[in-house]
Protein backbone atom coordinates (compact mmCIF):
# COMPACT_ATOMS: atom_id res chain seq x y z
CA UNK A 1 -15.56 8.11 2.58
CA UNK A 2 -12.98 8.83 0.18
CA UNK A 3 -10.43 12.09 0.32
CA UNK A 4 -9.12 13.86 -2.39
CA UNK A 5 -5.76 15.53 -2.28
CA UNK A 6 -7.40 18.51 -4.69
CA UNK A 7 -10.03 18.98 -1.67
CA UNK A 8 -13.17 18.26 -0.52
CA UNK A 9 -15.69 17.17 -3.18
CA UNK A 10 -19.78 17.33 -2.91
CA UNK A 11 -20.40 14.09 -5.06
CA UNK A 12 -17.89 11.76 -6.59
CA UNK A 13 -18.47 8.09 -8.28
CA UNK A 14 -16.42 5.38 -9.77
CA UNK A 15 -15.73 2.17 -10.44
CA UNK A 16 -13.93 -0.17 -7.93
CA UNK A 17 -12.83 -3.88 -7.90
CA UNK A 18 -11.69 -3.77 -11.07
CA UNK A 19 -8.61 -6.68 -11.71
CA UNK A 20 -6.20 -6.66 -14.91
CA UNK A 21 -3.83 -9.02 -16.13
CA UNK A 22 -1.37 -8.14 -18.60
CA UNK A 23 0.95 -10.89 -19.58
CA UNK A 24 4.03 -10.75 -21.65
CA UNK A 25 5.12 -14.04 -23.17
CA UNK A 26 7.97 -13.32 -24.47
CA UNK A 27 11.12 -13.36 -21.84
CA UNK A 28 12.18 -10.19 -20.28
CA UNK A 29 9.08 -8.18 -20.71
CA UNK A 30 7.83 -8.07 -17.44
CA UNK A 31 6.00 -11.36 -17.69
CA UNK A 32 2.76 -11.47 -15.10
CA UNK A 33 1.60 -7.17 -14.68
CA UNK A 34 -1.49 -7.88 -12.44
CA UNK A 35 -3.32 -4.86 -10.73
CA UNK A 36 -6.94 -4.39 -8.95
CA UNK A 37 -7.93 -0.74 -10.07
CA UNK A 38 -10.35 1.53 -8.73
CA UNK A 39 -11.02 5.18 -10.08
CA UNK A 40 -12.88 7.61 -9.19
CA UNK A 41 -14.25 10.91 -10.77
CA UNK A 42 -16.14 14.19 -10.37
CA UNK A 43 -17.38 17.30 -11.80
CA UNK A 44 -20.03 19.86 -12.59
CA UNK A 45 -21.52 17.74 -15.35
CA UNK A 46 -22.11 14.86 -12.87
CA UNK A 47 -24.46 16.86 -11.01
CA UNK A 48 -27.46 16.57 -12.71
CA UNK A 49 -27.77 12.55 -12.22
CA UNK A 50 -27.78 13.34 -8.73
CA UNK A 51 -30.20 16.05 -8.25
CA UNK A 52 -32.55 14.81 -11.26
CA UNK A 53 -31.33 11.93 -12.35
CA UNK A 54 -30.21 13.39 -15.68
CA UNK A 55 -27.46 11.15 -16.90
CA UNK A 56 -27.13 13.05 -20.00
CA UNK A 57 -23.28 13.40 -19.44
CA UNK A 58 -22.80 10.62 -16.98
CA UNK A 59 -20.49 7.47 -17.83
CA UNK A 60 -21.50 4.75 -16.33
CA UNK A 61 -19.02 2.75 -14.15
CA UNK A 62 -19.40 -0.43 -16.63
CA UNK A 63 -17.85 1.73 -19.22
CA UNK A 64 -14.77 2.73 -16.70
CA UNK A 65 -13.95 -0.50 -16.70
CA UNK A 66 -14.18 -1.35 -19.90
CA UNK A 67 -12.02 0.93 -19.99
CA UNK A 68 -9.78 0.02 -17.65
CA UNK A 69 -9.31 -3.13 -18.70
CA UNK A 70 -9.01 -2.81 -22.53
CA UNK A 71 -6.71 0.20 -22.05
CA UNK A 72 -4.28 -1.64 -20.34
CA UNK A 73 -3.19 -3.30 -23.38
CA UNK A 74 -2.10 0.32 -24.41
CA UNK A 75 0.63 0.56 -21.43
CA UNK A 76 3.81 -0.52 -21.93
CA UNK A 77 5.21 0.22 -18.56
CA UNK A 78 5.49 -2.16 -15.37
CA UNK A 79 5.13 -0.17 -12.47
CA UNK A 80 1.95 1.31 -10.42
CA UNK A 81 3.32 4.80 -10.22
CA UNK A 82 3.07 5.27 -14.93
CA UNK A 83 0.12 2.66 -14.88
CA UNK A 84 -2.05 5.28 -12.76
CA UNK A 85 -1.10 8.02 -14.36
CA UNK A 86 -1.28 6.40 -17.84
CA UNK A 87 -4.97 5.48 -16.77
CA UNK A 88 -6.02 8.89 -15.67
CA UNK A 89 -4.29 10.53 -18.01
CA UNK A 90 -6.25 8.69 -20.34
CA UNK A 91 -9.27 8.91 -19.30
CA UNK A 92 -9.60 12.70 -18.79
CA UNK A 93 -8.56 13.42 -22.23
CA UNK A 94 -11.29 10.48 -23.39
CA UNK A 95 -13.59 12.28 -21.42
CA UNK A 96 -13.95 15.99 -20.86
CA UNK A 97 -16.77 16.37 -18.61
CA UNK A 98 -14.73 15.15 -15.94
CA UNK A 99 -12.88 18.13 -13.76
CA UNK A 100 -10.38 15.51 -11.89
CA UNK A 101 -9.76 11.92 -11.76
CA UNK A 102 -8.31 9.47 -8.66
CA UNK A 103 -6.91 6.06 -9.71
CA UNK A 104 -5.70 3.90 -7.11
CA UNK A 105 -3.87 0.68 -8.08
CA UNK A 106 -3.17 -2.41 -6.01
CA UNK A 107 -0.55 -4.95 -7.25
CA UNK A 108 -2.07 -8.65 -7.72
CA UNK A 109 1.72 -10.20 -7.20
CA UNK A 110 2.85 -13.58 -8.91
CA UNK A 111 6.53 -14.07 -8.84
CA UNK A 112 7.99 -16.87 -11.03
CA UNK A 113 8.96 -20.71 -9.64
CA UNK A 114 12.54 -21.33 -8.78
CA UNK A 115 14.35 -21.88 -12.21
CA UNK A 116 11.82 -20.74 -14.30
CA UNK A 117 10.38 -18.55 -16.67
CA UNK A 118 6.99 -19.80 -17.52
CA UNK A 119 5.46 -21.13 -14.49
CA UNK A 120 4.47 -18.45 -11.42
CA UNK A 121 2.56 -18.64 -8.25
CA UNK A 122 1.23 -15.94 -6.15
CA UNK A 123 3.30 -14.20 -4.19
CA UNK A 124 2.86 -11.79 -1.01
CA UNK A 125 1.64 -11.28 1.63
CA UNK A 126 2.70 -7.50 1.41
CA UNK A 127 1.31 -5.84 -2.15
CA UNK A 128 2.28 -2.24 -3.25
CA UNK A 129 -0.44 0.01 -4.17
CA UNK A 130 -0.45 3.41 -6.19
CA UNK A 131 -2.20 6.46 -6.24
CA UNK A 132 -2.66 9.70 -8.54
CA UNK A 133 -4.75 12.39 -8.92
CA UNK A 134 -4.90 14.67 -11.92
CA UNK A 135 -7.67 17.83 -12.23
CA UNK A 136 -7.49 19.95 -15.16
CA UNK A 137 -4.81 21.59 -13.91
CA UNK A 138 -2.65 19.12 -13.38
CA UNK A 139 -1.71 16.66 -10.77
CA UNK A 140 -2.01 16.68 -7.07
CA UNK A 141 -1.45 13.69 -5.74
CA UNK A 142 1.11 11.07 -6.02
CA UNK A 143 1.18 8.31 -3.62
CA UNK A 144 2.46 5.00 -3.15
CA UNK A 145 2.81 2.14 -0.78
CA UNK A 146 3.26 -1.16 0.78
CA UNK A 147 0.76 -2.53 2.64
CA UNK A 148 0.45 -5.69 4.34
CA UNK A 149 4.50 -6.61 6.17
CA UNK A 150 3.93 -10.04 8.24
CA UNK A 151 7.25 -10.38 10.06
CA UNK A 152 8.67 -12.27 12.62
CA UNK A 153 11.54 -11.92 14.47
CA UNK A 154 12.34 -14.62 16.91
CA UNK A 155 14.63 -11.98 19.40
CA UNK A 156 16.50 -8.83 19.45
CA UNK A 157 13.14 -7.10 20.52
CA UNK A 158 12.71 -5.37 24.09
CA UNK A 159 10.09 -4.00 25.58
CA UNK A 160 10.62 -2.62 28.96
CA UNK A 161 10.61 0.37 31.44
CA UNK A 162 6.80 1.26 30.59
CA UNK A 163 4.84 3.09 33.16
CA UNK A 164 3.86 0.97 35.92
CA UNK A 165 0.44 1.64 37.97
CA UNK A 166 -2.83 -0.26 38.97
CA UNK A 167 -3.83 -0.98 35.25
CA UNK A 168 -0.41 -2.67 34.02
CA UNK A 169 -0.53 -6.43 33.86
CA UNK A 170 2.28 -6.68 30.81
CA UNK A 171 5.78 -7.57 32.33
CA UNK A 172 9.00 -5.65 31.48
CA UNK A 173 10.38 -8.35 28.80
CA UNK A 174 13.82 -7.82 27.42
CA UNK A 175 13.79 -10.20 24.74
CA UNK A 176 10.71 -11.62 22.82
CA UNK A 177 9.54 -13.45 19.60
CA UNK A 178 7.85 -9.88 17.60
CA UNK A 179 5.39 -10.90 15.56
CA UNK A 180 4.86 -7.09 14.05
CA UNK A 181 2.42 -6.10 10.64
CA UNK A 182 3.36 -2.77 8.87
CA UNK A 183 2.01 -0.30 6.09
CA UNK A 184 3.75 2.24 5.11
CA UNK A 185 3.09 5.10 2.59
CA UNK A 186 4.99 8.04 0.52
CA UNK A 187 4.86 10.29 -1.63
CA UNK A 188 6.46 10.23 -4.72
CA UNK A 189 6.47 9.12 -8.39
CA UNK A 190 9.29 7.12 -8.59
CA UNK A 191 8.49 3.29 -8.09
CA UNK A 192 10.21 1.77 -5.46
CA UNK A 193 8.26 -0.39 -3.79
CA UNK A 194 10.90 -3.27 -4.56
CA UNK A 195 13.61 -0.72 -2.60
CA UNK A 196 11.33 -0.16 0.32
CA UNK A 197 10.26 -4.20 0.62
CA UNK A 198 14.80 -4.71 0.90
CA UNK A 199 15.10 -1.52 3.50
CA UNK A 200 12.07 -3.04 5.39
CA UNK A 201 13.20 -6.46 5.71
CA UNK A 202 17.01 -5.12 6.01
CA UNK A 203 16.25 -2.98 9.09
CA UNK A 204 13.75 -5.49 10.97
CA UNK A 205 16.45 -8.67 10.46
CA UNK A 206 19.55 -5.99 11.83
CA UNK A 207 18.10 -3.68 14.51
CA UNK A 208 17.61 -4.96 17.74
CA UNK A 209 15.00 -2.33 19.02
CA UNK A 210 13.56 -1.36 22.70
CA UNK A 211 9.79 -0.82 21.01
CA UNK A 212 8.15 -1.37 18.00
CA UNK A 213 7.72 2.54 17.72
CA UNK A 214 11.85 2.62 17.55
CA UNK A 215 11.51 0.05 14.44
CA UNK A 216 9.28 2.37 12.49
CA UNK A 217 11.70 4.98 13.61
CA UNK A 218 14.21 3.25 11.76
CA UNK A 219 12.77 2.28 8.80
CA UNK A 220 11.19 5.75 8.21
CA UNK A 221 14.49 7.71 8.74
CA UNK A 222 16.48 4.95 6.14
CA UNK A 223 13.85 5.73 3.55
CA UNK A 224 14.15 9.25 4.03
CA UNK A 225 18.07 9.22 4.25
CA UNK A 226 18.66 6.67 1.14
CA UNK A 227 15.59 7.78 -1.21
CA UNK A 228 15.81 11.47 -2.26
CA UNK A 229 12.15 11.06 -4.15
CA UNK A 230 10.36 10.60 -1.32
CA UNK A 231 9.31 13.59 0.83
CA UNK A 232 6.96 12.40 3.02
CA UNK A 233 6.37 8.75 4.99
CA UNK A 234 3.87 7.68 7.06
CA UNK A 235 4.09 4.29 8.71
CA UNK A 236 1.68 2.36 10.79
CA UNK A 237 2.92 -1.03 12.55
CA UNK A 238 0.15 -3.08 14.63
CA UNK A 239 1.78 -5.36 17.66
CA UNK A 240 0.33 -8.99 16.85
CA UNK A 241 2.92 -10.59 19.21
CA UNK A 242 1.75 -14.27 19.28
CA UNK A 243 0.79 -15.21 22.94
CA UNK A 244 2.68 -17.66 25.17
CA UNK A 245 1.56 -21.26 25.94
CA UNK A 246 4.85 -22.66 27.18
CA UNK A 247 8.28 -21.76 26.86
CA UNK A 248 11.43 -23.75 27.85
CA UNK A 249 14.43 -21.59 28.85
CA UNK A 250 14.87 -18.94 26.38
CA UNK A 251 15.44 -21.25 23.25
CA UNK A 252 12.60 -23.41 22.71
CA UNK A 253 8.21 -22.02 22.79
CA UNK A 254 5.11 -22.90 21.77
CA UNK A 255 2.63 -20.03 21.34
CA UNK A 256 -0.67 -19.02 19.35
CA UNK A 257 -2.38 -16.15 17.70
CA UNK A 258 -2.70 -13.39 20.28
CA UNK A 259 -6.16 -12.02 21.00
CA UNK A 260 -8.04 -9.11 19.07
CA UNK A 261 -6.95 -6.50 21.18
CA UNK A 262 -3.95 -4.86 19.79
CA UNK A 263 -1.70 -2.47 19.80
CA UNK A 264 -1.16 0.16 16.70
CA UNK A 265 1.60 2.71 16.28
CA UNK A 266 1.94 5.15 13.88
CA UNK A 267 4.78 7.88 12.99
CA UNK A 268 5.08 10.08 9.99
CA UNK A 269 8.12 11.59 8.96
CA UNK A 270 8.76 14.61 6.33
CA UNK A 271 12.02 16.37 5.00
């Protein structure tokens, strides 16, 4: 189920899945703008479908994203954060039945070939993602993110000194080849997802860390110490440390995808 930062809602609907791609041909205008959109909406005036199945005052999700896709020739920005509000500004004054509006935007990344300007390919893993929420009253929510970190770091990572009793199997292991995934969020309307992709590669390539919980840490106090827009982070790392077939000294290993079982830590972090 969906939450809404305005509160808890008795019926909402939308229109999800929906992919844009706004491209700019000429150089320097933010060539490839690719986003998969959903929004949702609610009100009063939506009530009746349910309980009668009067759509007198419904719009039906085909129409949000027509919507949706033909109004995004109409923004001129190149970031998440406007784009959602653009869209949901947009729509609410298009449409006054509706009491609030949620659009959530996740990027559809292609970065250009080495050297040039015309040719792209996609890019990733890791895509941002974007979320408002504006009622009549104004907005309350503004969210943003990264989602989807695959890193590897081959050592510098400890983990050691755990308690010990008739369930533990894991040895103490001071250094070991992390294989870690991450998603963080913030709040915040300032878009600096390309910021928080440099501090999160920057801090897991420098710190050498006793836990994955103490590289979280890390990143979460950075973004809190070096981004004054953000007030709020929450970060969630999952422990996909590839499992051993052979290893030769401590230089040279051969190892495979661990098994489903896996650990996840999480830590949020406020001013």
């Amino acid at each position: 189920m969906h939450q809404f930062a305005s509160g808890w809602k008795r019926s909402y609907y939308g229109k999800g899945d929906v992919t844009v791609y706004r491209l700019h041909r000429d150089p320097g205008r933010g060539a490839v703008f690719g986003a998969n959109v959903l929004i949702l909406i609610y009100g009063e005036a939506f009530w009746p479908t349910y309980t009668a199945g009067d759509n007198t005052s419904l719009v039906a999700t085909d129409s949000m994203k027509n919507f949706i896709q033909r109004e995004t020739m109409n923004f001129e920005g190149n970031d998440l954060e406007s784009y959602c509000r653009f869209i949901a500004d947009k729509f609410m004054n298009t449409y006054p039945q509706a009491e609030g509006a949620q659009v959530t935007a996740t990027e559809v990344p292609y970065s250009p070939l080495p050297g040039s300007g015309v040719a792209f390919a996609p890019a990733g893993p890791e895509r941002a993602w974007s979320r408002v929420e504006i009622t009549r009253q104004g907005v309350t929510e503004e969210r943003s993110g990264v989602s989807g970190f695959r890193l590897l770091r081959l050592n510098g990572s400890a983990f050691q000194g755990f308690v010990r009793d008739q369930y533990t199997t894991l040895p103490d292991i001071a250094n070991r080849p992390l294989h870690m995934w991450l998603d963080l969020d913030w709040t915040g309307s300032e878009p600096i997802a390309n910021e928080v992709r440099t501090l999160v590669h920057d801090v897991f390539n420098g710190f050498e860390s006793g836990s994955i919980q103490q590289i979280i840490y890390q990143i979460g106090v950075r973004m809190l110490d070096e981004m004054p827009t953000v007030t709020e982070v929450n970060l969630e790392a999952n422990n996909r440390t590839w499992d051993t077939i052979q290893e030769q000294g401590g230089s040279v290993g051969v190892y495979t995808d661990p098994r489903p079982p896996y650990g996840c830590l999480g830590l949020s972090l406020r001013r």
